[in-house]
Protein backbone atom coordinates (compact mmCIF):
# COMPACT_ATOMS: atom_id res chain seq x y z
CA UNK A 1 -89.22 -72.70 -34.50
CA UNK A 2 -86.34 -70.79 -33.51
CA UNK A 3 -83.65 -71.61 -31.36
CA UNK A 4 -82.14 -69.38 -28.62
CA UNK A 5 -79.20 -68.16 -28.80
CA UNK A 6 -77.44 -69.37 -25.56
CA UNK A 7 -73.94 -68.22 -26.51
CA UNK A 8 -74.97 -64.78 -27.34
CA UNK A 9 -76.52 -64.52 -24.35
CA UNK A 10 -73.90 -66.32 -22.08
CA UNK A 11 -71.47 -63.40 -23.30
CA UNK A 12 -73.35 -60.62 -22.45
CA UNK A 13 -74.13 -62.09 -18.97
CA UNK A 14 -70.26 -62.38 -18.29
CA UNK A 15 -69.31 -58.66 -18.98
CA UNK A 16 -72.11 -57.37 -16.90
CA UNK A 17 -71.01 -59.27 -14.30
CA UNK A 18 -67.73 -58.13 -14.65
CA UNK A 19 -68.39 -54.73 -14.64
CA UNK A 20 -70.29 -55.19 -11.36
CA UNK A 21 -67.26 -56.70 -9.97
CA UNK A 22 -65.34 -53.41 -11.00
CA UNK A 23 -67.82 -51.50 -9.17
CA UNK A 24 -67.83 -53.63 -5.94
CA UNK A 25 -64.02 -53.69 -5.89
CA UNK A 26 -63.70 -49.62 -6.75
CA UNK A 27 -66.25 -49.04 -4.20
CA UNK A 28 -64.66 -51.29 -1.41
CA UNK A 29 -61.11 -49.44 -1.83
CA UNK A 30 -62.27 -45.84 -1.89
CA UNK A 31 -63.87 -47.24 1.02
CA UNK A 32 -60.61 -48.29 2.66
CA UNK A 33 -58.83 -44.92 1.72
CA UNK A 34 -59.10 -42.23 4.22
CA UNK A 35 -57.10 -39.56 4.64
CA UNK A 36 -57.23 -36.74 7.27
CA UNK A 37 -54.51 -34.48 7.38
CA UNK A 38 -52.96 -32.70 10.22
CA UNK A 39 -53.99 -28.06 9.75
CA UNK A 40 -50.95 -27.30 10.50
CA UNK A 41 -47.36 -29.11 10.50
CA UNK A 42 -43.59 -27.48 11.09
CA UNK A 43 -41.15 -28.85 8.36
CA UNK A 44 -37.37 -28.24 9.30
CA UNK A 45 -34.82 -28.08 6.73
CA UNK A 46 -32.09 -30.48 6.41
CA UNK A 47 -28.33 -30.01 6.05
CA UNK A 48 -28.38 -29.51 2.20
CA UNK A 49 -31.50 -27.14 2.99
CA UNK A 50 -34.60 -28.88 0.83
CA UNK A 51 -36.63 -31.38 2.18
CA UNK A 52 -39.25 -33.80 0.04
CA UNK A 53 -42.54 -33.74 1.86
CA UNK A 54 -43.58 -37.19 2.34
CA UNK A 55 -47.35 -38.46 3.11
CA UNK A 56 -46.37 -39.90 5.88
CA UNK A 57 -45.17 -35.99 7.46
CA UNK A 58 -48.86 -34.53 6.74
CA UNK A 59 -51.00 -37.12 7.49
CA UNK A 60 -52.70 -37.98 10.94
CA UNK A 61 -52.88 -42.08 10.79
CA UNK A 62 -52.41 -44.63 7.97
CA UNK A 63 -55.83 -44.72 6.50
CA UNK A 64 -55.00 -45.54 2.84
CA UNK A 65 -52.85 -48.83 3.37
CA UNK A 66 -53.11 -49.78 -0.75
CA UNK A 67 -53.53 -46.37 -2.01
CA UNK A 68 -51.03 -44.74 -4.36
CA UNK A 69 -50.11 -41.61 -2.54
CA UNK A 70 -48.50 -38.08 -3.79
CA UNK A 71 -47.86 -34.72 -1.71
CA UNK A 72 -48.34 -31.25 -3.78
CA UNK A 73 -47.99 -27.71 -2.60
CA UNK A 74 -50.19 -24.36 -3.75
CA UNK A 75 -47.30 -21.94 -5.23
CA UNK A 76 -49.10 -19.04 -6.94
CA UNK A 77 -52.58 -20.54 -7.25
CA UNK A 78 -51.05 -23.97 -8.74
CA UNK A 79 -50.13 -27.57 -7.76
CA UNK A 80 -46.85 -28.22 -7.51
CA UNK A 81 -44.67 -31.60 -6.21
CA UNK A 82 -43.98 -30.36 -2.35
CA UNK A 83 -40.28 -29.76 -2.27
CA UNK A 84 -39.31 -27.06 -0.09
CA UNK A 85 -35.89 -25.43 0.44
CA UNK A 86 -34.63 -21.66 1.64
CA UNK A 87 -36.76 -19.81 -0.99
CA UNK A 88 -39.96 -21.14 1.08
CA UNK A 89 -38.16 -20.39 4.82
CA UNK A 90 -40.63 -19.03 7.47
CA UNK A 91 -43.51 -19.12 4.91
CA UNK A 92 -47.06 -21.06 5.80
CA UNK A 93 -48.01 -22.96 2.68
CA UNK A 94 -51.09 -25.19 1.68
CA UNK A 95 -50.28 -28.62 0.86
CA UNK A 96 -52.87 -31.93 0.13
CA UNK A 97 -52.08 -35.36 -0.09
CA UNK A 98 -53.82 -37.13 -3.26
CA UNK A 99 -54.43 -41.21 -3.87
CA UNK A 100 -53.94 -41.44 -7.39
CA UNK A 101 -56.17 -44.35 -7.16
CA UNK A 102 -59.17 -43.06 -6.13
CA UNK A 103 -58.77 -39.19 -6.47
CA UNK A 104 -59.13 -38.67 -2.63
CA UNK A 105 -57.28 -35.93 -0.85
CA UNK A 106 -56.79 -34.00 1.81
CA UNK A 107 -55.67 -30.70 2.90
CA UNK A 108 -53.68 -28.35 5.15
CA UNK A 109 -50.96 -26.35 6.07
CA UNK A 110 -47.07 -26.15 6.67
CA UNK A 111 -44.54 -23.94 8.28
CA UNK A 112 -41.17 -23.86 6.67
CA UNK A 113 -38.59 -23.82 8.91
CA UNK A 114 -34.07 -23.80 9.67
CA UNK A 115 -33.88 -24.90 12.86
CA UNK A 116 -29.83 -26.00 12.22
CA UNK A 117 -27.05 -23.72 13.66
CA UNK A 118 -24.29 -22.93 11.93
CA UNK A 119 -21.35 -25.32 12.31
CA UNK A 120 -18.04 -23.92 13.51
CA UNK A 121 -14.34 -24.55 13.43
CA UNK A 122 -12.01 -22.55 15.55
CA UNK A 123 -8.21 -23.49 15.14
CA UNK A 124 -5.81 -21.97 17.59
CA UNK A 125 -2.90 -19.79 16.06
CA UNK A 126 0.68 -19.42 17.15
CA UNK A 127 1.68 -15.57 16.91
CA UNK A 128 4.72 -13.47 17.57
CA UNK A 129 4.69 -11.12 20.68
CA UNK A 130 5.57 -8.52 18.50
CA UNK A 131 2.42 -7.91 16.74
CA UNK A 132 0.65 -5.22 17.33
CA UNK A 133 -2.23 -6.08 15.30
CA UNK A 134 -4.16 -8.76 15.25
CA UNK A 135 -7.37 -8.53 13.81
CA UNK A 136 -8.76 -11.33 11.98
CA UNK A 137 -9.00 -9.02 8.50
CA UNK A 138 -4.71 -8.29 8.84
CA UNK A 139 -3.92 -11.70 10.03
CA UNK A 140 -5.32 -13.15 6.61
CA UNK A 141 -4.70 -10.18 4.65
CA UNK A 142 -1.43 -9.12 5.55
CA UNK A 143 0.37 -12.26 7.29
CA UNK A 144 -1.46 -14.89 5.00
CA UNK A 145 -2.80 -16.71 7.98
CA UNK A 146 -6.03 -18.83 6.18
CA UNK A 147 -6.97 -19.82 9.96
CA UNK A 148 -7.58 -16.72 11.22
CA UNK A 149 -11.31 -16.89 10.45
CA UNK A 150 -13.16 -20.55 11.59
CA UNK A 151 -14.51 -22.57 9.37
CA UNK A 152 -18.69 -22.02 8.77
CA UNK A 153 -20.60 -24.37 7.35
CA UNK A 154 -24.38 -23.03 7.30
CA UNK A 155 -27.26 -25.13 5.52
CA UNK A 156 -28.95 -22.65 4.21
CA UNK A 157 -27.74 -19.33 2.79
CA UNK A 158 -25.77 -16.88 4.47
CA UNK A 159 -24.96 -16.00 8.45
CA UNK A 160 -23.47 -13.16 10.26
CA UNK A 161 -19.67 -13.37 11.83
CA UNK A 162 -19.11 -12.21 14.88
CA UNK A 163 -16.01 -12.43 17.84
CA UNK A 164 -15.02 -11.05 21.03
CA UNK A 165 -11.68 -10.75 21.87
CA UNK A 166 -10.29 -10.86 25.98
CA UNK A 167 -6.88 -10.43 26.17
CA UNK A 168 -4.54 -12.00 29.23
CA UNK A 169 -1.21 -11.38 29.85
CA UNK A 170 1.52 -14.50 30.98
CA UNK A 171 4.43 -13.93 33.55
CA UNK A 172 8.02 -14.84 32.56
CA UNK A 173 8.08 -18.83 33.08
CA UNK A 174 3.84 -19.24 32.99
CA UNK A 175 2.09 -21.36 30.92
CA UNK A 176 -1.45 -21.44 29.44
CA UNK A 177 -2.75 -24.87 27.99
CA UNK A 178 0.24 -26.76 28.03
CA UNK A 179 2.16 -23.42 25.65
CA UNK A 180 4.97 -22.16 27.28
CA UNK A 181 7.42 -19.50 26.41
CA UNK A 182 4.11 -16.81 25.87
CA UNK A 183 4.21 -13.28 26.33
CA UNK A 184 0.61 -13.06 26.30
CA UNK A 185 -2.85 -14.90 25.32
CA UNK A 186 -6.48 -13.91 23.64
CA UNK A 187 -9.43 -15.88 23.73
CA UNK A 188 -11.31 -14.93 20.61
CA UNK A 189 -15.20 -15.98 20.95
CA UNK A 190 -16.37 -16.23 17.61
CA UNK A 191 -20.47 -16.56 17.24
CA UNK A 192 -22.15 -17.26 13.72
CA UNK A 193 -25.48 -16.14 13.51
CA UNK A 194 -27.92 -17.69 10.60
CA UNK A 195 -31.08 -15.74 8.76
CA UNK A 196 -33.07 -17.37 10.81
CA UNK A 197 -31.44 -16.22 13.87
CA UNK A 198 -29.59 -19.64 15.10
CA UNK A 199 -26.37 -19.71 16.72
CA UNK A 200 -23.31 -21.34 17.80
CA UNK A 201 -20.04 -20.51 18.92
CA UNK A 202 -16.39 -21.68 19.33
CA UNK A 203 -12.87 -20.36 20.98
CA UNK A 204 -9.58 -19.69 19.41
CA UNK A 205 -6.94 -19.15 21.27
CA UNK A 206 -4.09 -16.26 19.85
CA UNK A 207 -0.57 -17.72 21.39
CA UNK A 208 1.99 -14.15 20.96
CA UNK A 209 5.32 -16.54 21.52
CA UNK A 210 7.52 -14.90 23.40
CA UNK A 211 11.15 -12.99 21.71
CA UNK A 212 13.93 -13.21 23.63
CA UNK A 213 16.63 -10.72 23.48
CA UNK A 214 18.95 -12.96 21.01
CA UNK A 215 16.28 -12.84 18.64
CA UNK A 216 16.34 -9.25 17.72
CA UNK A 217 18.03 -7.46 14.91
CA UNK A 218 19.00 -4.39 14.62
CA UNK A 219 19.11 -1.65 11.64
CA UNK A 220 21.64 -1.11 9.00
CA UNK A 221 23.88 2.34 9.07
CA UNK A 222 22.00 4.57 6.85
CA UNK A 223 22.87 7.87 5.22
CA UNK A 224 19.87 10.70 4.98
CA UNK A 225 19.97 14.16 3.28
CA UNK A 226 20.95 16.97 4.77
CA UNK A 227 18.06 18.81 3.12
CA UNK A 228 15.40 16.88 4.81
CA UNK A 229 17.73 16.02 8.12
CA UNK A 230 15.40 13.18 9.95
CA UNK A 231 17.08 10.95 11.99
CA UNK A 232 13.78 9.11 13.66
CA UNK A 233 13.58 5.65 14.46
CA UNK A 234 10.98 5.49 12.15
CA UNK A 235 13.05 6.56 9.09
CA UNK A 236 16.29 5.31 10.28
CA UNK A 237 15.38 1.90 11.51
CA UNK A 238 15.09 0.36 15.06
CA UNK A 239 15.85 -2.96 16.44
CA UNK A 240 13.28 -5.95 14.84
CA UNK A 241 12.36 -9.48 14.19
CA UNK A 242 10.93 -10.68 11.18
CA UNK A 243 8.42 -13.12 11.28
CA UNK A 244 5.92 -14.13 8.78
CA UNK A 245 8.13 -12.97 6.48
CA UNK A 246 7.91 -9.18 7.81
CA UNK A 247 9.75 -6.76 9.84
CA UNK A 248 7.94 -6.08 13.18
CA UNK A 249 9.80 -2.76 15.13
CA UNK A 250 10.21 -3.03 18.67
CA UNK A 251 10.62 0.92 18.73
CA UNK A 252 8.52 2.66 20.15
CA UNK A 253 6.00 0.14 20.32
CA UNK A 254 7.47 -2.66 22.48
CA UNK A 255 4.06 -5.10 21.84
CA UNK A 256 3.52 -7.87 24.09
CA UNK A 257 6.97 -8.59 24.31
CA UNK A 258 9.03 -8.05 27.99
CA UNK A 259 12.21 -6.26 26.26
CA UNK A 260 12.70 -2.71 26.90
CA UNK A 261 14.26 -0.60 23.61
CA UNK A 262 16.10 2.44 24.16
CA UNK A 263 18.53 4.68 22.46
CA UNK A 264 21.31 7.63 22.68
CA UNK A 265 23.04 9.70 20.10
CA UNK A 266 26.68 10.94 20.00
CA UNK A 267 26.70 13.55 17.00
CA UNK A 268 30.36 14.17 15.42
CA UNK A 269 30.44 16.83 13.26
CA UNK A 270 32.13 16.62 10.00
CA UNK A 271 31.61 19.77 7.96
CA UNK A 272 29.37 22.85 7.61
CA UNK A 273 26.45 20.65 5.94
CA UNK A 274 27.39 17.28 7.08
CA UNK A 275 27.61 15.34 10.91
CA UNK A 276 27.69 10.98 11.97
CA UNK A 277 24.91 10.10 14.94
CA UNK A 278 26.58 7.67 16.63
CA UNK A 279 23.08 5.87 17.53
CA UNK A 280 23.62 3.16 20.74
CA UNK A 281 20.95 0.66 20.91
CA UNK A 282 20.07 -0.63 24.11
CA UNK A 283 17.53 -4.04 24.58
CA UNK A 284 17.06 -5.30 28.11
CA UNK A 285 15.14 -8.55 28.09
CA UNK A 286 13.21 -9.00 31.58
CA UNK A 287 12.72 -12.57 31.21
CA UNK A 288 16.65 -13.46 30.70
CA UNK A 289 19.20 -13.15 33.22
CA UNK A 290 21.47 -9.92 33.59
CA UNK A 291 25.11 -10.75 31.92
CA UNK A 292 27.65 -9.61 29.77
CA UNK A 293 29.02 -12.94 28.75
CA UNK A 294 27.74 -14.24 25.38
CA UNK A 295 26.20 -15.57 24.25
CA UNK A 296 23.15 -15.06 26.43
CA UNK A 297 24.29 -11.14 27.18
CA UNK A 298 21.75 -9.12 28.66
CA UNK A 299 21.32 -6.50 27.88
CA UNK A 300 22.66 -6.33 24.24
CA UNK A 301 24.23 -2.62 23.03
CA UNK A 302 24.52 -2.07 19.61
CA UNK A 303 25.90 1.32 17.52
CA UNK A 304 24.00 2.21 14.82
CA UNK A 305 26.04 5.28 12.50
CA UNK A 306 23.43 7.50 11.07
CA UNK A 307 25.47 10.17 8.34
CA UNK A 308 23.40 13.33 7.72
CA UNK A 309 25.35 14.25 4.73
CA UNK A 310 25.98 17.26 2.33
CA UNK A 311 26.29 15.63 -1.44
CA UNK A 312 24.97 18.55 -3.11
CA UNK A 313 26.98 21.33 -4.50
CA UNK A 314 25.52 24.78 -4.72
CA UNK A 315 23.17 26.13 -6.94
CA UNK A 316 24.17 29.42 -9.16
CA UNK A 317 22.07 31.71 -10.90
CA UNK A 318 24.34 31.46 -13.96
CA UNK A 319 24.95 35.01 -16.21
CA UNK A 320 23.62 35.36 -19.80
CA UNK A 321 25.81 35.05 -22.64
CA UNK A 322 26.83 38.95 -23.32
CA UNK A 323 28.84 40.65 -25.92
CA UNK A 324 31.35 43.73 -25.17
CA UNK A 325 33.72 45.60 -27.01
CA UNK A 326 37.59 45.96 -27.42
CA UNK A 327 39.38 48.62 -24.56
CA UNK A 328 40.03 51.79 -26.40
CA UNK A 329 43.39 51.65 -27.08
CA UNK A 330 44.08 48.13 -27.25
CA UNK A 331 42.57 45.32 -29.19
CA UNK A 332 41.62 43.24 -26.61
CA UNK A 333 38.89 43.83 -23.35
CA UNK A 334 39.23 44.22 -19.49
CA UNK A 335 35.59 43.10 -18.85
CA UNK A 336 33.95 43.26 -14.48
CA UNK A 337 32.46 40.27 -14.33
CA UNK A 338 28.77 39.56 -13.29
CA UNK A 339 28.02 39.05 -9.52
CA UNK A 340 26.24 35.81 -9.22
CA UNK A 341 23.31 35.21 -6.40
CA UNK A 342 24.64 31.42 -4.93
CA UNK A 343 22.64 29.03 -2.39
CA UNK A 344 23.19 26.23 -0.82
CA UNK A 345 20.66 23.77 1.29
CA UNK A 346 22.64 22.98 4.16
CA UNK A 347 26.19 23.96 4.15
CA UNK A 348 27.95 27.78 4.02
CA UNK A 349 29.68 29.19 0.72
CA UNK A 350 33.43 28.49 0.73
CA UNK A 351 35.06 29.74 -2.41
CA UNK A 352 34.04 31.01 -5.92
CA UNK A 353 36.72 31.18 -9.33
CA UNK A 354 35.88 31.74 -12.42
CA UNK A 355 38.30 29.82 -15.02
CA UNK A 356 39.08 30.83 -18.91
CA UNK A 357 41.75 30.73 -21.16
CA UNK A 358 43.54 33.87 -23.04
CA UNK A 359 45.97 33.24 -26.19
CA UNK A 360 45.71 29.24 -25.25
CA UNK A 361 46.94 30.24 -21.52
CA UNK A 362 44.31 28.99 -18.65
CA UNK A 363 43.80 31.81 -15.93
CA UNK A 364 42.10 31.23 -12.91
CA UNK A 365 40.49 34.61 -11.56
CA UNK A 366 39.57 34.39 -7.66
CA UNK A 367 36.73 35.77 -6.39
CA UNK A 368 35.03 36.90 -2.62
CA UNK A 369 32.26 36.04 -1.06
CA UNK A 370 29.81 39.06 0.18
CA UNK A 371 26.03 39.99 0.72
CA UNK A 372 24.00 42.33 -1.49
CA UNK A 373 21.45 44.89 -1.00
CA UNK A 374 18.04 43.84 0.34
CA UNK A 375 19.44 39.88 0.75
CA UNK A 376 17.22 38.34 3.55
CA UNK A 377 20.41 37.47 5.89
CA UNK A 378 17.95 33.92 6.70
CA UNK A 379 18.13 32.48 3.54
CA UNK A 380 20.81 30.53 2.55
CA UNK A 381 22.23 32.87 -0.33
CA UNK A 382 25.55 34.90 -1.06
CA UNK A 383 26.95 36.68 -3.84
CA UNK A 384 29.68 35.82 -5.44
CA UNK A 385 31.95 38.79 -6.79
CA UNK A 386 34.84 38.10 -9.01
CA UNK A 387 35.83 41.70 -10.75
CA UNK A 388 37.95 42.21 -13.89
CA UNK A 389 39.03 39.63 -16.07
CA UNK A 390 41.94 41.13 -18.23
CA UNK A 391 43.21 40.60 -21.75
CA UNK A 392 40.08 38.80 -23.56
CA UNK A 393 40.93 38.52 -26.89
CA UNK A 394 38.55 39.58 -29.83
CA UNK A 395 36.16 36.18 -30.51
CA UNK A 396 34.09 33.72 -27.71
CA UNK A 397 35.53 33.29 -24.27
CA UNK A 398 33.98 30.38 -22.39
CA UNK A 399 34.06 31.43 -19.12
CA UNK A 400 33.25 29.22 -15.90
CA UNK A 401 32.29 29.79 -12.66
CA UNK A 402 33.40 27.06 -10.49
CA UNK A 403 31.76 27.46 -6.11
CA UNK A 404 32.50 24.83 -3.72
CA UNK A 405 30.64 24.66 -0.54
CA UNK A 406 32.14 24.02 3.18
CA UNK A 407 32.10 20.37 2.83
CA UNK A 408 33.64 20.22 -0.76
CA UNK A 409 30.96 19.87 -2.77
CA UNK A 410 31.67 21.67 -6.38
CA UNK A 411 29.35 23.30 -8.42
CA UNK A 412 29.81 25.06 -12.17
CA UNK A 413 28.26 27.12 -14.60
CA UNK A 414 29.50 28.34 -17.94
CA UNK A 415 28.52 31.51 -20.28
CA UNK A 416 30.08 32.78 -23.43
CA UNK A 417 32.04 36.17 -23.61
CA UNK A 418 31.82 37.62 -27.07
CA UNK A 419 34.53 40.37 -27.86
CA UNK A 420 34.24 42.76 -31.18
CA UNK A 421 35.85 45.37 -32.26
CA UNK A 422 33.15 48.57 -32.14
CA UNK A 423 36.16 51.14 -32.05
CA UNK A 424 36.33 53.91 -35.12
CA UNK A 425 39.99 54.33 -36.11
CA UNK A 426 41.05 57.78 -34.91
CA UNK A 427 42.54 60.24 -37.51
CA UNK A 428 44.78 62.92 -37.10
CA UNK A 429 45.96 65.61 -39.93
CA UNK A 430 48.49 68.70 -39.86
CA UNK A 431 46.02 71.41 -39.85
CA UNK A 432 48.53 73.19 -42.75
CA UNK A 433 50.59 71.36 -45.08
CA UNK A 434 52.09 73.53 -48.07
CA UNK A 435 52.90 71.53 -51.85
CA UNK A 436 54.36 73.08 -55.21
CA UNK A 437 52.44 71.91 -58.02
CA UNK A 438 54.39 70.66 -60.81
CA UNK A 439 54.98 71.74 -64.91
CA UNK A 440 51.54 69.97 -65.57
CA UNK A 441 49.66 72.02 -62.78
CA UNK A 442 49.46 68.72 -60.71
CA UNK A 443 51.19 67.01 -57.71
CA UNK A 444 50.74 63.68 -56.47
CA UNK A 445 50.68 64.12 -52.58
CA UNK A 446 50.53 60.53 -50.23
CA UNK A 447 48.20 60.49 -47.72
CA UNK A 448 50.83 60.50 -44.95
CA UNK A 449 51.98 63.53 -45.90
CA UNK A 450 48.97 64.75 -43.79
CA UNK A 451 48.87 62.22 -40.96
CA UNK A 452 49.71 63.33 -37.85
CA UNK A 453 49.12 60.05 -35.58
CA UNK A 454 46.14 58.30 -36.56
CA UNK A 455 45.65 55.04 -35.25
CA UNK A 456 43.33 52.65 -34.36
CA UNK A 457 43.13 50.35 -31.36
């Protein structure tokens, strides 16, 4: 007989029933994990603008206690981990939650969102009252001020910058927030507006400190051209502070500040082309005391001296070199010399020369002044007329024309004066002249036996 085989069977009876238990216990926790999810659910981003969706934010209930849970979104037809940020702001995106366990899921939808304003930091700023202008752009630009915007800090991407200014003017003595010694006041409502339209705001406060008259300086004497004659404020200076390591004028623009800056001139005259301004400053301060006692005097006077001045001598048309010939019965040349057009920018003509030198000797040859045919009496020419220089010897003759104007200014100009000899000799004969010939039939007869006063220059 044969025996059964009770191990061999005893195995096989164990695995099925294991398997069965696999079943029971795979059946029991898909049983216990249910998941509904909510259609539709608003996500807000956070302050570093992404967000990890969690199970817990799309589903309605805990109905998978055990279950091994992960959240995926639908980009572009796929399944991706759900992590949102600003790419996915004001979109409506399909998301499921998933047991890894037992493959169940559910679906629906969420809104991205930025629901955070913008977070701003105004700092007040302590100006001068003699700006002019204040806008944020030329307070950091020009006077370095890094506060002059507020701070933004704005989760996601970009926002728009806005302010309004009000401005407010302060009484001598008044004070505004505990700041005395202001000329004026703005409060400067800035407003920062996100992509997705959220706002906030904050105030900064502009403080123009007040100058008093002992603050102010005034402008160095200057000396301008006579040619371009301006003697405006604006070119020669007018009474200033510096602050923020700039100039600010006080003329004619008196800012916020309560001085009053005026001026009067005193012109002296000096010569043709040239005068002094004698420029008097006057600053009245309104919120000082009237006095004349330093050092608190109010009002304070200063002279400025403003010299238009002639530096510049005149300006000759200057001859050409030229060539002449000997007198005819001398060996040397009386030569007119060329007229020469002059001008001068601001002052008249006062003398012309011409200097040169004869045998080693210097001669000075004085000329006059006059006008010429068709001169336009408004322009500021002459000509200069100096007639005959004598005695030039045969050779080069530097010759220089020297004009000085009415305040002294000197100007020169030098051309060559060549002298040849282009003079035939001149002969003269007796017209008869009688010889006796000697024994050979000749005679040797010298040549001044027919001259009757040749000569040559």
């Amino acid at each position: 007989m044969t025996q059964p085989n009770f191990t061999k069977d005893s195995k096989v009876w164990n695995y099925l029933l294991a398997l069965a238990l696999v079943f029971t216990v795979n059946a029991a926790a898909s049983a216990q994990c249910t998941l509904v999810c909510n259609n539709l659910v608003q996500i807000s981003l956070d302050q570093d603008c992404t967000v990890e969706i969690l199970p817990d934010m799309i589903l309605e209930g805990g109905g998978c206690p055990n279950g091994n849970l992960v959240v995926e979104m639908k980009i572009n037809g796929a399944w991706v981990p759900a992590i949102v940020n600003s790419n996915h702001i004001n979109q409506t995106i399909q998301v499921r939650v998933r047991d890894l366990n037992t493959g169940n899921n559910c679906w629906g939808y969420m809104h991205i969102e930025d629901k955070l304003a913008p977070q701003l930091i105004c700092t007040d700023l302590q100006l001068s009252c003699a700006l002019t202008e204040y806008s944020p752009n030329y307070l950091l630009n020009e006077l370095d001020i890094d506060e002059a915007y507020p701070q933004v800090n704005e989760n996601c991407g970009s926002q728009t910058l806005t302010h309004v200014d009000t401005y407010f003017d302060v009484a001598c003595g008044g004070t505004i927030n505990g700041q005395v010694d202001v000329s004026a006041y703005v409060r400067r409502v800035w407003t920062a507006v996100d992509q997705s339209g959220n706002q906030s705001s904050c105030t900064q406060f502009l403080y123009f400190k007040r100058v008093h008259v002992g603050d102010v300086l005034f402008p160095a004497d200057i000396t301008v051209s006579c040619e371009n004659p301006t003697s405006d404020p604006s070119v020669t200076g007018a009474p200033y502070v510096i602050r923020f390591g700039q100039e600010f004028s006080f003329f004619p623009q008196n800012s916020f500040c309560e001085l009053n800056v005026a001026y009067s001139d005193q012109i002296l005259l000096i010569c043709d082309g040239t005068h002094k301004i004698l420029r008097t400053w006057t600053v009245y301060d309104w919120c000082l005391p009237t006095t004349p006692f330093p050092p608190s005097t109010n009002p304070l006077y200063y002279i400025q001296v403003i010299k238009v001045e002639d530096a510049t001598g005149p300006a000759i048309a200057c001859p050409d070199d030229i060539t002449v010939s000997t007198n005819p019965f001398d060996c040397e040349s009386d030569l007119d010399l060329p007229d020469v057009i002059i001008e001068d920018a601001c002052s008249r003509i006062k003398s012309i020369r011409a200097v040169y030198s004869v045998n080693g000797v210097g001669q000075t040859l004085n000329g006059t002044l006059t006008t010429f045919p068709g001169n336009n009496l408004w322009a500021p020419d002459t000509l200069g007329v100096l007639g005959y220089a004598n005695n030039l010897q045969i050779g080069v003759t530097p010759m220089t024309y020297i004009v000085t104007d009415d305040c002294g200014n000197t100007s020169s100009c030098q051309f060559n004066i060549t002298v040849e000899d282009e003079t035939p000799p001149a002969a003269v004969c007796d017209e008869f002249t009688q010889v006796s010939l000697g024994i050979s039939g000749m005679v040797f007869v010298n040549a001044s036996t027919f001259d009757d006063g040749s000569y040559d220059n």
